[in-house]
Protein backbone atom coordinates (compact mmCIF):
# COMPACT_ATOMS: atom_id res chain seq x y z
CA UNK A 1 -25.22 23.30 28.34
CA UNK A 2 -22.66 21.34 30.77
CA UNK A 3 -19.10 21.86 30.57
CA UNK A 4 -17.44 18.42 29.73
CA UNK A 5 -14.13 18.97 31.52
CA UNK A 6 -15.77 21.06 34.76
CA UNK A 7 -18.22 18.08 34.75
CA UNK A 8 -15.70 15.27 34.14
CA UNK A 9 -13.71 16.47 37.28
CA UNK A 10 -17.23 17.04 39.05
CA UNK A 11 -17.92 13.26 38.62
CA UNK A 12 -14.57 11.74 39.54
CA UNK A 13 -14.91 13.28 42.66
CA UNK A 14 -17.97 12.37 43.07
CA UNK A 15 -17.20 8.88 42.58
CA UNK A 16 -14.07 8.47 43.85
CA UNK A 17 -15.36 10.07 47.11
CA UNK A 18 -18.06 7.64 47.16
CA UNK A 19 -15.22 4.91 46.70
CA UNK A 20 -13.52 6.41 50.01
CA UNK A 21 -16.76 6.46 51.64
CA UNK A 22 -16.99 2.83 51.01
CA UNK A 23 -13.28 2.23 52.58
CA UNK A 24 -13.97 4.53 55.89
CA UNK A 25 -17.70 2.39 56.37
CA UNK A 26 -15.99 -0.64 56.27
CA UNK A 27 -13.20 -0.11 58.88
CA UNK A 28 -16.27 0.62 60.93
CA UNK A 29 -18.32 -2.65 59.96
CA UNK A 30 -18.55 -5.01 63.35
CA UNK A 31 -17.23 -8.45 62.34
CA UNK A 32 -20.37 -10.19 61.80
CA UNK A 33 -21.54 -7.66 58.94
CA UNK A 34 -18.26 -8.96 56.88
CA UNK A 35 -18.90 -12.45 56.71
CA UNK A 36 -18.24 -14.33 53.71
CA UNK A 37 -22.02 -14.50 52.89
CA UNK A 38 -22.74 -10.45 53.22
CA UNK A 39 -19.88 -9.99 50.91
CA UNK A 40 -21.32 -12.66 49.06
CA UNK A 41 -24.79 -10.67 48.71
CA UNK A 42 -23.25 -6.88 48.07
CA UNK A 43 -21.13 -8.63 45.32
CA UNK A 44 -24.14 -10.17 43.50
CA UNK A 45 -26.32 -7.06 43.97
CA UNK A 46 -23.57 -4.79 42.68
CA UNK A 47 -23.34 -7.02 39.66
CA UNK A 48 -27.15 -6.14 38.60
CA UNK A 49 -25.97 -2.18 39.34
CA UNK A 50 -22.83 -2.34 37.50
CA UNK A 51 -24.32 -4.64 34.37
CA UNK A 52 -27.12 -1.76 34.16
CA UNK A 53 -24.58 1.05 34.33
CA UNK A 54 -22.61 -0.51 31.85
CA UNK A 55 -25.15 -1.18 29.26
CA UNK A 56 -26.60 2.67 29.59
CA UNK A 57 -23.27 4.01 29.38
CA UNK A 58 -23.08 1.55 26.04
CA UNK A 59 -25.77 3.32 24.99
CA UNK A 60 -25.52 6.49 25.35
CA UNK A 61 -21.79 6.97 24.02
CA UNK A 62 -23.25 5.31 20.75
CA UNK A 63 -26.37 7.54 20.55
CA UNK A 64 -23.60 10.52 21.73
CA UNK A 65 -21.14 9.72 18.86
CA UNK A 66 -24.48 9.19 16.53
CA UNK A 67 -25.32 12.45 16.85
CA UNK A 68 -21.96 13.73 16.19
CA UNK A 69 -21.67 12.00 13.62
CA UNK A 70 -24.94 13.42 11.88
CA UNK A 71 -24.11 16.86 12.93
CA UNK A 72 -20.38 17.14 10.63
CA UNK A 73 -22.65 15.30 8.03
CA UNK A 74 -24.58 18.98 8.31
CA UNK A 75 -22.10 21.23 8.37
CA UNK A 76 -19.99 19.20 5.76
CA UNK A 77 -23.78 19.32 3.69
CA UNK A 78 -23.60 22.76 4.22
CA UNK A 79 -20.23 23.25 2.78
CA UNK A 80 -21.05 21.25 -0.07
CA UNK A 81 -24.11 23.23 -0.91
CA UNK A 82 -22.40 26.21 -1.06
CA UNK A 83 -19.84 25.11 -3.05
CA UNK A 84 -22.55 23.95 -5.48
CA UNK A 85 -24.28 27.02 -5.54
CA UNK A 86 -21.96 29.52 -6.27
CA UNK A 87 -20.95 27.01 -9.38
CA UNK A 88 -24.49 27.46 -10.29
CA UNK A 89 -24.12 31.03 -9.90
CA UNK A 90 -21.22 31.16 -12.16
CA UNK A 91 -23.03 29.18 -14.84
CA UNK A 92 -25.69 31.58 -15.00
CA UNK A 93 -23.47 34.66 -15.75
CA UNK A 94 -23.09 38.26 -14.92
CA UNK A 95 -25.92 38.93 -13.49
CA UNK A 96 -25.76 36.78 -10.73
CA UNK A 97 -22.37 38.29 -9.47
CA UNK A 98 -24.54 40.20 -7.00
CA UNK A 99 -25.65 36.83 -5.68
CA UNK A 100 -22.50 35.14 -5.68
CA UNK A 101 -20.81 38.16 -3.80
CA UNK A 102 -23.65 37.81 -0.98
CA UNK A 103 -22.83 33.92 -1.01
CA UNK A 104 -18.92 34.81 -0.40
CA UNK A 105 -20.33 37.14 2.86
CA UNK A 106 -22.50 34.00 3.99
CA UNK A 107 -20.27 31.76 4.08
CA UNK A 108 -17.31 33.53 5.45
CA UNK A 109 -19.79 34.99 8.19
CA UNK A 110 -21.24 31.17 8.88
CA UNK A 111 -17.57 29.65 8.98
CA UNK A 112 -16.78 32.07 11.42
CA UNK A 113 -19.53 31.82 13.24
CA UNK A 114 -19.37 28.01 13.84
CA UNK A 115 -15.63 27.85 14.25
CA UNK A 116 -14.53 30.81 15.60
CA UNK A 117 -10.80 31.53 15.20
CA UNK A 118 -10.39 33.38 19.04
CA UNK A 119 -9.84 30.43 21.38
CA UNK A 120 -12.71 30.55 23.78
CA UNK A 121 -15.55 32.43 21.39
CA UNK A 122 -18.92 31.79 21.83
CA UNK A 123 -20.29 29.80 18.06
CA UNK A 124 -23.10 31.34 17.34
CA UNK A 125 -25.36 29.20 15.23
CA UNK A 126 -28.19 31.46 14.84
CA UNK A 127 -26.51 34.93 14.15
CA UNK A 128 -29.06 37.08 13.20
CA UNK A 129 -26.90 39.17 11.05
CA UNK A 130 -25.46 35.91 9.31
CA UNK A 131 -29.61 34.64 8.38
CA UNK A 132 -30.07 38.15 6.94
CA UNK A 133 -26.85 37.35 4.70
CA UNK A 134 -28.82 34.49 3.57
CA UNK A 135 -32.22 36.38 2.76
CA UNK A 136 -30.50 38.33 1.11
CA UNK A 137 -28.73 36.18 -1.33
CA UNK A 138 -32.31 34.78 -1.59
CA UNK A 139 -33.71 37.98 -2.64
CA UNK A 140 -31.25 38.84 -5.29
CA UNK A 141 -31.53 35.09 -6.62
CA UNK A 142 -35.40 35.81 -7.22
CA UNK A 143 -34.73 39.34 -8.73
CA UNK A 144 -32.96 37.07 -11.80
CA UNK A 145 -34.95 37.38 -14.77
CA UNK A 146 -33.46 34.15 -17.17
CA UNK A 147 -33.27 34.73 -20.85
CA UNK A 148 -33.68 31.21 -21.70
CA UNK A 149 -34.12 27.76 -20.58
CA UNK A 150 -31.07 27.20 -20.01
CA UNK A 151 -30.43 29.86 -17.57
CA UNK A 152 -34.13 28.96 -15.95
CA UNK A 153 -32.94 25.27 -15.15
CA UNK A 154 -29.77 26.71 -13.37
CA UNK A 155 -31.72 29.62 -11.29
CA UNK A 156 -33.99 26.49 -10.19
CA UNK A 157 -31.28 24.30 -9.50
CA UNK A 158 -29.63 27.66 -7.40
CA UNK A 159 -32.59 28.19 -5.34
CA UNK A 160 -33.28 24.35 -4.24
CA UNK A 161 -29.54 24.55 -2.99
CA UNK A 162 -30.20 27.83 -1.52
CA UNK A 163 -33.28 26.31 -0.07
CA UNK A 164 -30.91 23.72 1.83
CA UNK A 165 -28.53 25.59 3.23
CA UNK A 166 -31.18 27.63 5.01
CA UNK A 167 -32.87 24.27 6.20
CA UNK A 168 -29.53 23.02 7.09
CA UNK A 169 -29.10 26.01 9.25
CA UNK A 170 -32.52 25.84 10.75
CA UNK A 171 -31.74 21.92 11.65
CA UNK A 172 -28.58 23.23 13.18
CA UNK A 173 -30.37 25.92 15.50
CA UNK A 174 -32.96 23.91 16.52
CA UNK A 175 -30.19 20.61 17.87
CA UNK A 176 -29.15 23.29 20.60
CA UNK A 177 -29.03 22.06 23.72
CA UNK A 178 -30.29 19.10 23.07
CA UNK A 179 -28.87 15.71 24.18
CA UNK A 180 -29.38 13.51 27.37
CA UNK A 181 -30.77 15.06 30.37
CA UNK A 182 -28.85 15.92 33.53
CA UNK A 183 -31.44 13.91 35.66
CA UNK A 184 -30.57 11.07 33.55
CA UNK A 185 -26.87 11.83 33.61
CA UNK A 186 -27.42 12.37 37.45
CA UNK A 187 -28.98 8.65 38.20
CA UNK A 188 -26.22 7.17 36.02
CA UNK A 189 -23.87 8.85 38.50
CA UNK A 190 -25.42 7.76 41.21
CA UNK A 191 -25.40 4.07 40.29
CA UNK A 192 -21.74 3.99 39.86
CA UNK A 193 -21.01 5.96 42.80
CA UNK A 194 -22.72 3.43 44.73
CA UNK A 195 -21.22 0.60 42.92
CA UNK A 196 -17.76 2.25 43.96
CA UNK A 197 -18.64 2.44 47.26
CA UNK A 198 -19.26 -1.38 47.17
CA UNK A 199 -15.89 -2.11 45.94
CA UNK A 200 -13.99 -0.22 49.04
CA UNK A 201 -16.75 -1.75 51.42
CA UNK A 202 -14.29 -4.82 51.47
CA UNK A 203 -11.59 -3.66 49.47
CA UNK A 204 -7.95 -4.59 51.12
CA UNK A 205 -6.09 -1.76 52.82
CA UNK A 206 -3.32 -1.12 51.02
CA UNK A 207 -1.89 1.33 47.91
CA UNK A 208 -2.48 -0.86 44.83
CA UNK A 209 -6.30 -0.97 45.79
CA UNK A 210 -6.49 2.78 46.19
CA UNK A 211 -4.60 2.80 42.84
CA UNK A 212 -6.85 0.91 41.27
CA UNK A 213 -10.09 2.80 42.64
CA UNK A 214 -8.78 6.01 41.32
CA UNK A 215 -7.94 4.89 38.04
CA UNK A 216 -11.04 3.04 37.65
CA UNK A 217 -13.17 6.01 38.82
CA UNK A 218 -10.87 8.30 36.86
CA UNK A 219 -11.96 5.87 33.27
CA UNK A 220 -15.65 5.88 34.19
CA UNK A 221 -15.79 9.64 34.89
CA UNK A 222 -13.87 10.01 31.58
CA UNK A 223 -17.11 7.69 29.74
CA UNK A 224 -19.34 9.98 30.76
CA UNK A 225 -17.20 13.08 29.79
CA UNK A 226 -16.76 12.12 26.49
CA UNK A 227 -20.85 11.81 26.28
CA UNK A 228 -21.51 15.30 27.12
CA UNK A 229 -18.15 16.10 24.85
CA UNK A 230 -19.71 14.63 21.64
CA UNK A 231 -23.60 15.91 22.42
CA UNK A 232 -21.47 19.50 22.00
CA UNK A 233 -20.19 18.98 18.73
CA UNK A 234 -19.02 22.15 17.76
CA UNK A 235 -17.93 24.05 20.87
CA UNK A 236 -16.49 21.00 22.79
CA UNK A 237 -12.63 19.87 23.09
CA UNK A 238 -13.91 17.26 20.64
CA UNK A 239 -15.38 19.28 17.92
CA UNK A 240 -16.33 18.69 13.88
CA UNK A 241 -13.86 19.50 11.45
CA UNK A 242 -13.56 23.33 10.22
CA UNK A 243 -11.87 21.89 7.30
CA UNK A 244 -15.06 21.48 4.62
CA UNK A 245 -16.09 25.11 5.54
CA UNK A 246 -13.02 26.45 5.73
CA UNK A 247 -12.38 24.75 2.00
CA UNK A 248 -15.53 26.52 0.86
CA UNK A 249 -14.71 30.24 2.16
CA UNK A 250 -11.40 29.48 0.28
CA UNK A 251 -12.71 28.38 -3.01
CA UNK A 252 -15.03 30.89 -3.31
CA UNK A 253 -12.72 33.72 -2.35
CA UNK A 254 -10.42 32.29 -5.30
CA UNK A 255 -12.88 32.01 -7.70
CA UNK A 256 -13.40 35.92 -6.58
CA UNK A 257 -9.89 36.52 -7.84
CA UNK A 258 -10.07 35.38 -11.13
């Protein structure tokens, strides 16, 4: 998994030394390689590079922010589910306080695991010990013996939400690691290094355009940042909400008190 600020800084430099590599090349160009119609010809072939780059980096921010999107619709899923289920629980009486406690010490375990309080933690989306939580609730759920139909329709209600909270935690194990792949990410860089390089080729000699090539490198390197940010939505500086399963830990530890 890349490290979006590491790689961030990785790129600017990369670009912005391509940018100064452009500058130093064309204090060396004889005169008759900066005529009006060479610059004319490195503008309008830079124009196909940069209209590519753009339109890929489009993309992949929207298929980026997609994705994160669809992952806090998981883990807020998740939340929900849980929520739901110990209700359930609660509507099918005593006997299911077994159940309901193992619920409490999955979803305190799976809050902590995703968000972890300690700044720097490792999440840990498939903890072992947090999927035998789960089993376990499972197991005590299918030891329930209902008395009545009533108390059959909420045990079947219980275990299709107990059935998707474990698929929502298989669909969140198996998104690891995936997003777009560093060759990709590695061509994209290399197209606007190049087209960097084109703009000090001719660029004047002076502080505002060295300004302007750092700042410009400095927002491009940023784009791409913020892709790998949002393809690592919950151990990146831009991470889902804690919030819903925070909420849920709460309620149910409430509930508990009463």
């Amino acid at each position: 998994m890349l490290d979006g600020p590491v790689t961030g800084v990785i790129i600017f430099a990369v670009i912005l030394a391509g940018a100064f590599a452009g500058v130093m090349i064309g204090r060396q160009l004889p005169p008759h390689h900066a005529t009006d119609e060479t610059k004319s010809l490195v503008s309008v072939s830079m124009a196909v590079v940069a209209t590519v780059s753009a339109l890929v980096l489009g993309l992949l921010i929207s298929n980026a922010n997609t994705s994160f999107i669809a992952r806090s619709g998981e883990v807020t899923a998740l939340s929900a589910n849980i929520l739901r289920l110990d209700h359930m629980l609660r509507l099918y009486g005593p006997d299911a306080e077994p159940a309901r406690d193992s619920l409490r010490r999955y979803a305190e375990h799976k809050s902590v695991d995703l968000f972890p309080e300690k700044p720097g933690a490792v999440v840990r989306v498939d903890n072992p010990s947090t999927y035998e939580l789960l089993q376990e609730l499972e197991n005590t759920m299918l030891r329930l013996r209902p008395a009545d139909h009533r108390q059959q329709w909420v045990l079947s209600q219980a275990m299709t939400l107990a059935a998707n909270i474990g698929n929502t935690r298989w669909l969140l194990v198996q998104q690891i690691g995936q997003g777009t792949p560093k060759a990709f990410l590695g061509l994209v860089v290399f197209w606007l290094t190049l087209l960097f390089a084109s703009f000090g080729l001719f660029a004047p000699r002076n502080l505002t355009s060295a300004a302007a090539l750092v700042l410009c490198a400095l927002a491009v390197s940023g784009a791409v940042e913020m892709i790998i940010e949002l393809e690592q939505p919950l151990g990146g500086l831009i991470h889902i909400s804690p919030q819903p399963m925070r909420y849920a830990v709460y309620a149910l530890t409430q509930y508990d008190a009463y």
